[in-house]
ModelCIF file with pLDDT and N, C-alpha, C, O atoms, coordinates in Angstrom:
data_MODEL
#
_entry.id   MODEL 
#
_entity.id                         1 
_entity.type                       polymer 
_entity.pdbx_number_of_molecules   1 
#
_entity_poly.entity_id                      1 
_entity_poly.type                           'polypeptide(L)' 
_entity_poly.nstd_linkage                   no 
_entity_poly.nstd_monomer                   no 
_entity_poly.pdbx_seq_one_letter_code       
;(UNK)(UNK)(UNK)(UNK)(UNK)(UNK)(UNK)(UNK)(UNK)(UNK)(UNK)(UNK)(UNK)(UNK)(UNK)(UNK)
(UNK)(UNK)(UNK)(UNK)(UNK)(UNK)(UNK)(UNK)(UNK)(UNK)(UNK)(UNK)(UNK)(UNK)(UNK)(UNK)
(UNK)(UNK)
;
_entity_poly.pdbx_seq_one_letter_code_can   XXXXXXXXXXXXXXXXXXXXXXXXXXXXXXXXXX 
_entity_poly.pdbx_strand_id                 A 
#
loop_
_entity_poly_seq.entity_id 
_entity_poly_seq.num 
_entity_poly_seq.mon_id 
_entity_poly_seq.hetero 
1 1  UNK n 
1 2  UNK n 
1 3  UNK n 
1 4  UNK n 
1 5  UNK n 
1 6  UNK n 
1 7  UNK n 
1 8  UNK n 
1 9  UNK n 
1 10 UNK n 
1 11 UNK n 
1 12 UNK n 
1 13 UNK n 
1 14 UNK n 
1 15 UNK n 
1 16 UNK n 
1 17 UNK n 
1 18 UNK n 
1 19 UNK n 
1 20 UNK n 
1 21 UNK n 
1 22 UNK n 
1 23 UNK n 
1 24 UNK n 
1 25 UNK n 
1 26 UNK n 
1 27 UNK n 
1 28 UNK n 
1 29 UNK n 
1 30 UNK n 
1 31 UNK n 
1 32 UNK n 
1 33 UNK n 
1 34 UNK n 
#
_struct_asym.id          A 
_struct_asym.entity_id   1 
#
loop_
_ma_qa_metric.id 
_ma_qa_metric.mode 
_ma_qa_metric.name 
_ma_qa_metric.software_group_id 
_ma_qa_metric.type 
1 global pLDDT . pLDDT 
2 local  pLDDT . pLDDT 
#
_ma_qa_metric_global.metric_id      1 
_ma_qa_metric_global.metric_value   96.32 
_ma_qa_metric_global.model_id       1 
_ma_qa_metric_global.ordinal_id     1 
#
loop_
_ma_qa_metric_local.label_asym_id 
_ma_qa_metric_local.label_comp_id 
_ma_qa_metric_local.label_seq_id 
_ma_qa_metric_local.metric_id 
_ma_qa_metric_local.metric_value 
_ma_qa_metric_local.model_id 
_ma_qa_metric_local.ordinal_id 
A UNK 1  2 94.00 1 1  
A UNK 2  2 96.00 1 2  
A UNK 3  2 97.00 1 3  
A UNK 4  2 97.00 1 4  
A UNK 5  2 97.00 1 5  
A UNK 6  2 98.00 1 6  
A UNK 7  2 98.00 1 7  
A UNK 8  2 98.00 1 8  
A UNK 9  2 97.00 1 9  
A UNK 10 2 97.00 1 10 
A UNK 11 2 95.00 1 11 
A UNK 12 2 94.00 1 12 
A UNK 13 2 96.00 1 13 
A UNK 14 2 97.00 1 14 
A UNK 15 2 97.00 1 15 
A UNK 16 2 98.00 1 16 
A UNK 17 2 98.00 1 17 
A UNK 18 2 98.00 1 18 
A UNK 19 2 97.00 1 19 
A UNK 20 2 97.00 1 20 
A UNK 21 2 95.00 1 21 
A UNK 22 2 94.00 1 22 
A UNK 23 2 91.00 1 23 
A UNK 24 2 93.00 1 24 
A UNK 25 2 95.00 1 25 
A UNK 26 2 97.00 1 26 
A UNK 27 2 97.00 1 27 
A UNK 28 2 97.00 1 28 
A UNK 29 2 97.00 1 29 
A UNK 30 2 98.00 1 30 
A UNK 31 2 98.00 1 31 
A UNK 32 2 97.00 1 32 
A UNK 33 2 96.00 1 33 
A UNK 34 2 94.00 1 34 
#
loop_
_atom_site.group_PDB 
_atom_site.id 
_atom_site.type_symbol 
_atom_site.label_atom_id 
_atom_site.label_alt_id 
_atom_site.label_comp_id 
_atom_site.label_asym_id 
_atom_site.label_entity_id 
_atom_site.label_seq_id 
_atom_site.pdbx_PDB_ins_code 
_atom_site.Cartn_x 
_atom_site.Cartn_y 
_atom_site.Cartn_z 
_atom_site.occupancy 
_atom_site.B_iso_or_equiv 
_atom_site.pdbx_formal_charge 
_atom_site.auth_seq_id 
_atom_site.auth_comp_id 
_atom_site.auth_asym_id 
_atom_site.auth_atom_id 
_atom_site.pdbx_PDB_model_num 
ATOM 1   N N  . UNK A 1 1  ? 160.892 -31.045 214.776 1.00 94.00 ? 1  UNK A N  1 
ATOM 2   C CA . UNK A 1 1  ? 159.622 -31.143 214.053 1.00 94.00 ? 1  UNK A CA 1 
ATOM 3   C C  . UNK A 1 1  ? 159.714 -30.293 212.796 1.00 94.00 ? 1  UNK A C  1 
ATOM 4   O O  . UNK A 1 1  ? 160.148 -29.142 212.823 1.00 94.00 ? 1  UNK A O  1 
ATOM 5   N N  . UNK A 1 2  ? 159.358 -30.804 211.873 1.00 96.00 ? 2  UNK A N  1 
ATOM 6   C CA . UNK A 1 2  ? 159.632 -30.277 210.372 1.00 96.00 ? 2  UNK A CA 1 
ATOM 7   C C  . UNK A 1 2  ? 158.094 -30.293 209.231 1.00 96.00 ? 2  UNK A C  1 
ATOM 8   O O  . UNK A 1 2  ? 157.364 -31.237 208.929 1.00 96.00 ? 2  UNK A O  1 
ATOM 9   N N  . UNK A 1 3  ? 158.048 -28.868 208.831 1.00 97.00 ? 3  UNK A N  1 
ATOM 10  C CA . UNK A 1 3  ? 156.747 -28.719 208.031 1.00 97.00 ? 3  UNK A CA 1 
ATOM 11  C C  . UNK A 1 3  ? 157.286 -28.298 206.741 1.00 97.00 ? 3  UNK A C  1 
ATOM 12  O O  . UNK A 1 3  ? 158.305 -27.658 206.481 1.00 97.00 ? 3  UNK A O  1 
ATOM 13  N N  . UNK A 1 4  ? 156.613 -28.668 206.182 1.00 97.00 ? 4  UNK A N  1 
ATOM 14  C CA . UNK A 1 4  ? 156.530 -28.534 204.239 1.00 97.00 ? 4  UNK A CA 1 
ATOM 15  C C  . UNK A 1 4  ? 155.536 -28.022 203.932 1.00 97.00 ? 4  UNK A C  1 
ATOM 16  O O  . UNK A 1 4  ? 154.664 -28.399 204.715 1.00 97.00 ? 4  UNK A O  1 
ATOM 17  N N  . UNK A 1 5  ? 154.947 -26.992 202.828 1.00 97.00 ? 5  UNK A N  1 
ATOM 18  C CA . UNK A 1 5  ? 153.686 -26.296 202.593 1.00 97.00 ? 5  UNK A CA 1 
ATOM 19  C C  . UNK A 1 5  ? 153.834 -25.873 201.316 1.00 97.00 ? 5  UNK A C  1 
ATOM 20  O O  . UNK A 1 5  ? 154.958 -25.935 200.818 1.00 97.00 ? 5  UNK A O  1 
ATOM 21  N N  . UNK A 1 6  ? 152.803 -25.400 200.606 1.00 98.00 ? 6  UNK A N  1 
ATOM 22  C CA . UNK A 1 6  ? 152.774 -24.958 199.254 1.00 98.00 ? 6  UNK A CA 1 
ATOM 23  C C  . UNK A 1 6  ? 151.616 -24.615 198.936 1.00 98.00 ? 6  UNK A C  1 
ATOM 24  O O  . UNK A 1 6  ? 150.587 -25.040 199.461 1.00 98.00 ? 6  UNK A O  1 
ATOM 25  N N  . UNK A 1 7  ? 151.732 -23.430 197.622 1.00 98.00 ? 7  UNK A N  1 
ATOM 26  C CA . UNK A 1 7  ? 150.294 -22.866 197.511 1.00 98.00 ? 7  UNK A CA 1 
ATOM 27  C C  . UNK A 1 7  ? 150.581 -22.654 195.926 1.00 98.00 ? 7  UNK A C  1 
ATOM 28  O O  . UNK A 1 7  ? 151.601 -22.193 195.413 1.00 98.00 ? 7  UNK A O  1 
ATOM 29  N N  . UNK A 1 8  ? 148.989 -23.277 195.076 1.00 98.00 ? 8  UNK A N  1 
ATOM 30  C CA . UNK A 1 8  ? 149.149 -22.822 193.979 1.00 98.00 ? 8  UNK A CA 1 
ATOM 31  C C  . UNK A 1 8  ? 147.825 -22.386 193.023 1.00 98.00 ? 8  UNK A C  1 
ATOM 32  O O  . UNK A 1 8  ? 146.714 -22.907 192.925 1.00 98.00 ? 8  UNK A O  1 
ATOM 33  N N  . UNK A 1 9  ? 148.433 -21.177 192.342 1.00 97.00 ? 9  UNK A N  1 
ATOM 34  C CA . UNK A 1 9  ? 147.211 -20.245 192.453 1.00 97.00 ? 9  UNK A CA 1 
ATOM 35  C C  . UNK A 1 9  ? 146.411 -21.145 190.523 1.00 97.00 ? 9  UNK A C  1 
ATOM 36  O O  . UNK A 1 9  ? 147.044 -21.389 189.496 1.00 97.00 ? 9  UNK A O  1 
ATOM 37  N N  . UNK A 1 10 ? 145.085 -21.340 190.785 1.00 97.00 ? 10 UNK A N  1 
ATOM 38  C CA . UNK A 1 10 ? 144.281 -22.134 189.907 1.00 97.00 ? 10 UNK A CA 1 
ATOM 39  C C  . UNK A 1 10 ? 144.356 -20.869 188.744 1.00 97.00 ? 10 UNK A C  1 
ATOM 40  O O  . UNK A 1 10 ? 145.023 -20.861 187.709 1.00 97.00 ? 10 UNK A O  1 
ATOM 41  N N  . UNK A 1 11 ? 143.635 -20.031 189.162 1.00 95.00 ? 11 UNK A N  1 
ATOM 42  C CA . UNK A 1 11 ? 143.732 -18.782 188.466 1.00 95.00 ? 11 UNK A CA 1 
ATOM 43  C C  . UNK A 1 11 ? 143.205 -17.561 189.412 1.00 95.00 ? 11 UNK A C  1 
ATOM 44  O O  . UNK A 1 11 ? 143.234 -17.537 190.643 1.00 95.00 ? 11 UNK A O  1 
ATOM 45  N N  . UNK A 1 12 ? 142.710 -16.545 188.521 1.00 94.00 ? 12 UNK A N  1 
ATOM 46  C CA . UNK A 1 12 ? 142.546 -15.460 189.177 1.00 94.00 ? 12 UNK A CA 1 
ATOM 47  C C  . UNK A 1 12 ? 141.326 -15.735 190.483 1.00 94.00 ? 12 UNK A C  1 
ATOM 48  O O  . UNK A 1 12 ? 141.262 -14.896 191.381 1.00 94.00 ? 12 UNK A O  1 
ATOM 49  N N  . UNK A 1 13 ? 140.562 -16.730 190.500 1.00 96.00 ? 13 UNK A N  1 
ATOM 50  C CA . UNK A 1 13 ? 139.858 -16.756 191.387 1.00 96.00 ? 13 UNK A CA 1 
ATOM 51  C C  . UNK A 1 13 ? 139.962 -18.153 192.217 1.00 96.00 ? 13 UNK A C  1 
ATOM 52  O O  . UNK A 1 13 ? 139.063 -18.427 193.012 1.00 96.00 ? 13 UNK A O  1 
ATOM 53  N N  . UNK A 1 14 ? 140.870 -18.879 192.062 1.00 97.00 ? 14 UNK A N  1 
ATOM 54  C CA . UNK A 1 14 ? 140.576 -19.934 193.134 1.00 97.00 ? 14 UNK A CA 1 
ATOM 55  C C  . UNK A 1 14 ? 142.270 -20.275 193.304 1.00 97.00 ? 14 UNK A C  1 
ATOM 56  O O  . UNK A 1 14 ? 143.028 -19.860 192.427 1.00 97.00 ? 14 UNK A O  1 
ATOM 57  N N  . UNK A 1 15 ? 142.718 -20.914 194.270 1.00 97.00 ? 15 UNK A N  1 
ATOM 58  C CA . UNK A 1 15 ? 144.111 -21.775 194.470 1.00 97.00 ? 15 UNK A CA 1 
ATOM 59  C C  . UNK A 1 15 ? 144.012 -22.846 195.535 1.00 97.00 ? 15 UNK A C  1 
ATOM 60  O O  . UNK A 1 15 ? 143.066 -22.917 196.320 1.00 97.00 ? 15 UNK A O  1 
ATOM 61  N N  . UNK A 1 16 ? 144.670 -23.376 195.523 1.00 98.00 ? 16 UNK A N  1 
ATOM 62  C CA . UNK A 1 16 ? 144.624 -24.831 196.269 1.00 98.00 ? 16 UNK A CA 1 
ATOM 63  C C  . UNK A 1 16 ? 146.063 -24.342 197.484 1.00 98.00 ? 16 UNK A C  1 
ATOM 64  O O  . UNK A 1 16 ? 146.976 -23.582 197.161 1.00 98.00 ? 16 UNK A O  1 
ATOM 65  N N  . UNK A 1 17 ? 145.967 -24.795 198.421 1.00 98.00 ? 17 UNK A N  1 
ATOM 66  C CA . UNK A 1 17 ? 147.283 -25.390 199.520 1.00 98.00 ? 17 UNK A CA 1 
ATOM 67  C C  . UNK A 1 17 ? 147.341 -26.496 200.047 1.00 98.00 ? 17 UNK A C  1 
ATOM 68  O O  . UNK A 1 17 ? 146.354 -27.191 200.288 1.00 98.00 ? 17 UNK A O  1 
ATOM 69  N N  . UNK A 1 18 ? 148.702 -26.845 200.333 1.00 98.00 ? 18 UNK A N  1 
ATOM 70  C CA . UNK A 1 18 ? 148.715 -28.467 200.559 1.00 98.00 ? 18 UNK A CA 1 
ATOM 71  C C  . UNK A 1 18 ? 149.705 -27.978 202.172 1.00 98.00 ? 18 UNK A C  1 
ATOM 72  O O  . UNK A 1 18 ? 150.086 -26.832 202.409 1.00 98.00 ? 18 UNK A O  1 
ATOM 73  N N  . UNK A 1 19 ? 149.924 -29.142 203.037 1.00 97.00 ? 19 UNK A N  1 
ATOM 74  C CA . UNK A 1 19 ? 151.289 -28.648 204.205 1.00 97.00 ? 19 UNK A CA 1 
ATOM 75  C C  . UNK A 1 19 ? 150.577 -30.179 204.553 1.00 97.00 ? 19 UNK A C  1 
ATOM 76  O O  . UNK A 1 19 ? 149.513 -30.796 204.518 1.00 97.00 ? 19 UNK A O  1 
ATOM 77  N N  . UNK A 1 20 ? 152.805 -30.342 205.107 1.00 97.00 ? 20 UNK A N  1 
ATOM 78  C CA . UNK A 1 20 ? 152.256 -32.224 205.782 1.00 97.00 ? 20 UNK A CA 1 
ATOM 79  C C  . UNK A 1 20 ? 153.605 -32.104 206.488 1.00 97.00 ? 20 UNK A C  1 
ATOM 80  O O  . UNK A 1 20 ? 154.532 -31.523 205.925 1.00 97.00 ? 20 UNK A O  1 
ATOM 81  N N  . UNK A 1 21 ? 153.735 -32.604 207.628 1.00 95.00 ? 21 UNK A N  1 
ATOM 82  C CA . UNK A 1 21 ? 154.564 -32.761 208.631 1.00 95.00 ? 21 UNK A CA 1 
ATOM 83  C C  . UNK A 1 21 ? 155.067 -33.909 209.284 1.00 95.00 ? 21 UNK A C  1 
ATOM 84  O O  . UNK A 1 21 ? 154.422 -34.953 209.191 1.00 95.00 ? 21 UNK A O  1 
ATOM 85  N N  . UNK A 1 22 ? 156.021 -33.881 209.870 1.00 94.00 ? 22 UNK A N  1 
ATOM 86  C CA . UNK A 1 22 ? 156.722 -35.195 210.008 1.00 94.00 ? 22 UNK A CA 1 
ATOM 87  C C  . UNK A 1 22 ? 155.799 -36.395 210.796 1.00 94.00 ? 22 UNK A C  1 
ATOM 88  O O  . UNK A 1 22 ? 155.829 -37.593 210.518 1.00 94.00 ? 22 UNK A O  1 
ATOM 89  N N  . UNK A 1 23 ? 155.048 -35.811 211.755 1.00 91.00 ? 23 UNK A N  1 
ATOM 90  C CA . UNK A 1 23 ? 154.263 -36.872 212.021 1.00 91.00 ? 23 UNK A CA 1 
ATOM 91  C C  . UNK A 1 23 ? 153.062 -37.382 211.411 1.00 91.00 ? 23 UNK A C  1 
ATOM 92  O O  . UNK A 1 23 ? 152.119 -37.845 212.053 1.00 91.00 ? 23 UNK A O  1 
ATOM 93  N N  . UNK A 1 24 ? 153.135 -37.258 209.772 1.00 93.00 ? 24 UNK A N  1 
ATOM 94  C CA . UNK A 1 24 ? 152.048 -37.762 209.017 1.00 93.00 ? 24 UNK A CA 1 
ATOM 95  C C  . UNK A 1 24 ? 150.915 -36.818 208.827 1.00 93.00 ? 24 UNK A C  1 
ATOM 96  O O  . UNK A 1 24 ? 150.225 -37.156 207.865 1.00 93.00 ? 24 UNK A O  1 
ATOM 97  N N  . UNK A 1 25 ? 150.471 -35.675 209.468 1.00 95.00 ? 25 UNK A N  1 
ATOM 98  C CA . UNK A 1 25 ? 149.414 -34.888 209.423 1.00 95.00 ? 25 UNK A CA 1 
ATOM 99  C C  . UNK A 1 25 ? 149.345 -34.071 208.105 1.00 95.00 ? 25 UNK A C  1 
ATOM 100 O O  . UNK A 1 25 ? 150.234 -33.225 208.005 1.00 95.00 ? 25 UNK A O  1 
ATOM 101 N N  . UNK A 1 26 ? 148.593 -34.143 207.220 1.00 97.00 ? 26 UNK A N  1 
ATOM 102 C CA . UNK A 1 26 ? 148.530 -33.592 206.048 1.00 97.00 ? 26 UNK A CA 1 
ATOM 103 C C  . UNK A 1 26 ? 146.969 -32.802 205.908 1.00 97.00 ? 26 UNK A C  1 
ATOM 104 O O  . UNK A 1 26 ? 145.856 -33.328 205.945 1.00 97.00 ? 26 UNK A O  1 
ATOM 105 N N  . UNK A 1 27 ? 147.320 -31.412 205.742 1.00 97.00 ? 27 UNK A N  1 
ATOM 106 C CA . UNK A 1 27 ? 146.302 -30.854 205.360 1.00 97.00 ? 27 UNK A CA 1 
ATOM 107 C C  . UNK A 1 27 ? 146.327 -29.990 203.815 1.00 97.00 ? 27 UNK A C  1 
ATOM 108 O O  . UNK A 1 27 ? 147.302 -29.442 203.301 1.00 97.00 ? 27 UNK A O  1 
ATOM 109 N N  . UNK A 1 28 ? 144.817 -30.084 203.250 1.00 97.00 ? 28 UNK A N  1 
ATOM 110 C CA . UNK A 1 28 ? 144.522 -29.546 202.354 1.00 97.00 ? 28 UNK A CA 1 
ATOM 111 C C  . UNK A 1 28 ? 143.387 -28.386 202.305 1.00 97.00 ? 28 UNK A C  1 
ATOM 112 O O  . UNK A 1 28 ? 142.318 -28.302 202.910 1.00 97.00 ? 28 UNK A O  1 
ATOM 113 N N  . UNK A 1 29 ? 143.942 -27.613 201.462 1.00 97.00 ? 29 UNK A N  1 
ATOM 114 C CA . UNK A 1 29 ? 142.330 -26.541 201.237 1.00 97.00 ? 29 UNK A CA 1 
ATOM 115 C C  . UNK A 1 29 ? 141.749 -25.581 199.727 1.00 97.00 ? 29 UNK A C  1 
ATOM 116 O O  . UNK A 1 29 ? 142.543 -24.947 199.032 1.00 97.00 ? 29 UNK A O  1 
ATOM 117 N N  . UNK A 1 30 ? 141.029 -25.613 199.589 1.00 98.00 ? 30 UNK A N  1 
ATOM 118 C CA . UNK A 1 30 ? 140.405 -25.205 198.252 1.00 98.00 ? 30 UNK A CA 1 
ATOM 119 C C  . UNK A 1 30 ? 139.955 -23.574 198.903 1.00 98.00 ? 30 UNK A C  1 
ATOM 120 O O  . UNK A 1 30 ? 139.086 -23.343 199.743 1.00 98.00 ? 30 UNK A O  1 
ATOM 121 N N  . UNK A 1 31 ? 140.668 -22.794 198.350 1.00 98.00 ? 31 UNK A N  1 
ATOM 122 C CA . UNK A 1 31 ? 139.783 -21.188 198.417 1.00 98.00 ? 31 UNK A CA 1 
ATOM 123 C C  . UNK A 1 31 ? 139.377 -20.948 196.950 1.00 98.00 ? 31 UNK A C  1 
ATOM 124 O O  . UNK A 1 31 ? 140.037 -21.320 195.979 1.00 98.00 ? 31 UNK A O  1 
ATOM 125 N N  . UNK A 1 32 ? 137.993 -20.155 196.903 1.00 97.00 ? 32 UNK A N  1 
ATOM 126 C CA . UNK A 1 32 ? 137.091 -20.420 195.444 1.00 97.00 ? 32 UNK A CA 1 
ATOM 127 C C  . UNK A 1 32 ? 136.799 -18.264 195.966 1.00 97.00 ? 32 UNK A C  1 
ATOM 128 O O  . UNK A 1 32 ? 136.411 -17.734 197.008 1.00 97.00 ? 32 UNK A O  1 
ATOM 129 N N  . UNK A 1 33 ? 137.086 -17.887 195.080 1.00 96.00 ? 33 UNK A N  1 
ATOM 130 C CA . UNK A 1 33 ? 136.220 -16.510 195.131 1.00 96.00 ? 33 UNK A CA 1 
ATOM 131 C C  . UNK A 1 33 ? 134.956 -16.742 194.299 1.00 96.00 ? 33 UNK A C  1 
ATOM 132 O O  . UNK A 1 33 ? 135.083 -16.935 193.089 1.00 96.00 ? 33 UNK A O  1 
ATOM 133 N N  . UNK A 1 34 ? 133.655 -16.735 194.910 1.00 94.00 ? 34 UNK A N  1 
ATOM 134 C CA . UNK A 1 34 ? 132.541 -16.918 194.151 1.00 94.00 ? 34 UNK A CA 1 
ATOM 135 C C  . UNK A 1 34 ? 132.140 -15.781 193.419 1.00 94.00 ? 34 UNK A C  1 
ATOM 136 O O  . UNK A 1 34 ? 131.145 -15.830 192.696 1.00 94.00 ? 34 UNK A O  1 
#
């Protein structure tokens, strides 16, 4: 079983991550410092 992931920073207050795995499951997420 094999995972891939990545994180990239928007700027000083927000970045995005992505991760998706061999059986198709792909998740995403938005962190925002308000």
């Amino acid at each position: 079983s094999a995972e891939l992931g990545t994180k990239y920073i928007l700027d000083q207050d927000a970045y995005v991550k992505a991760k998706v795995d061999n059986a198709g499951r792909l998740g995403l997420s938005y962190t925002q410092v308000m």
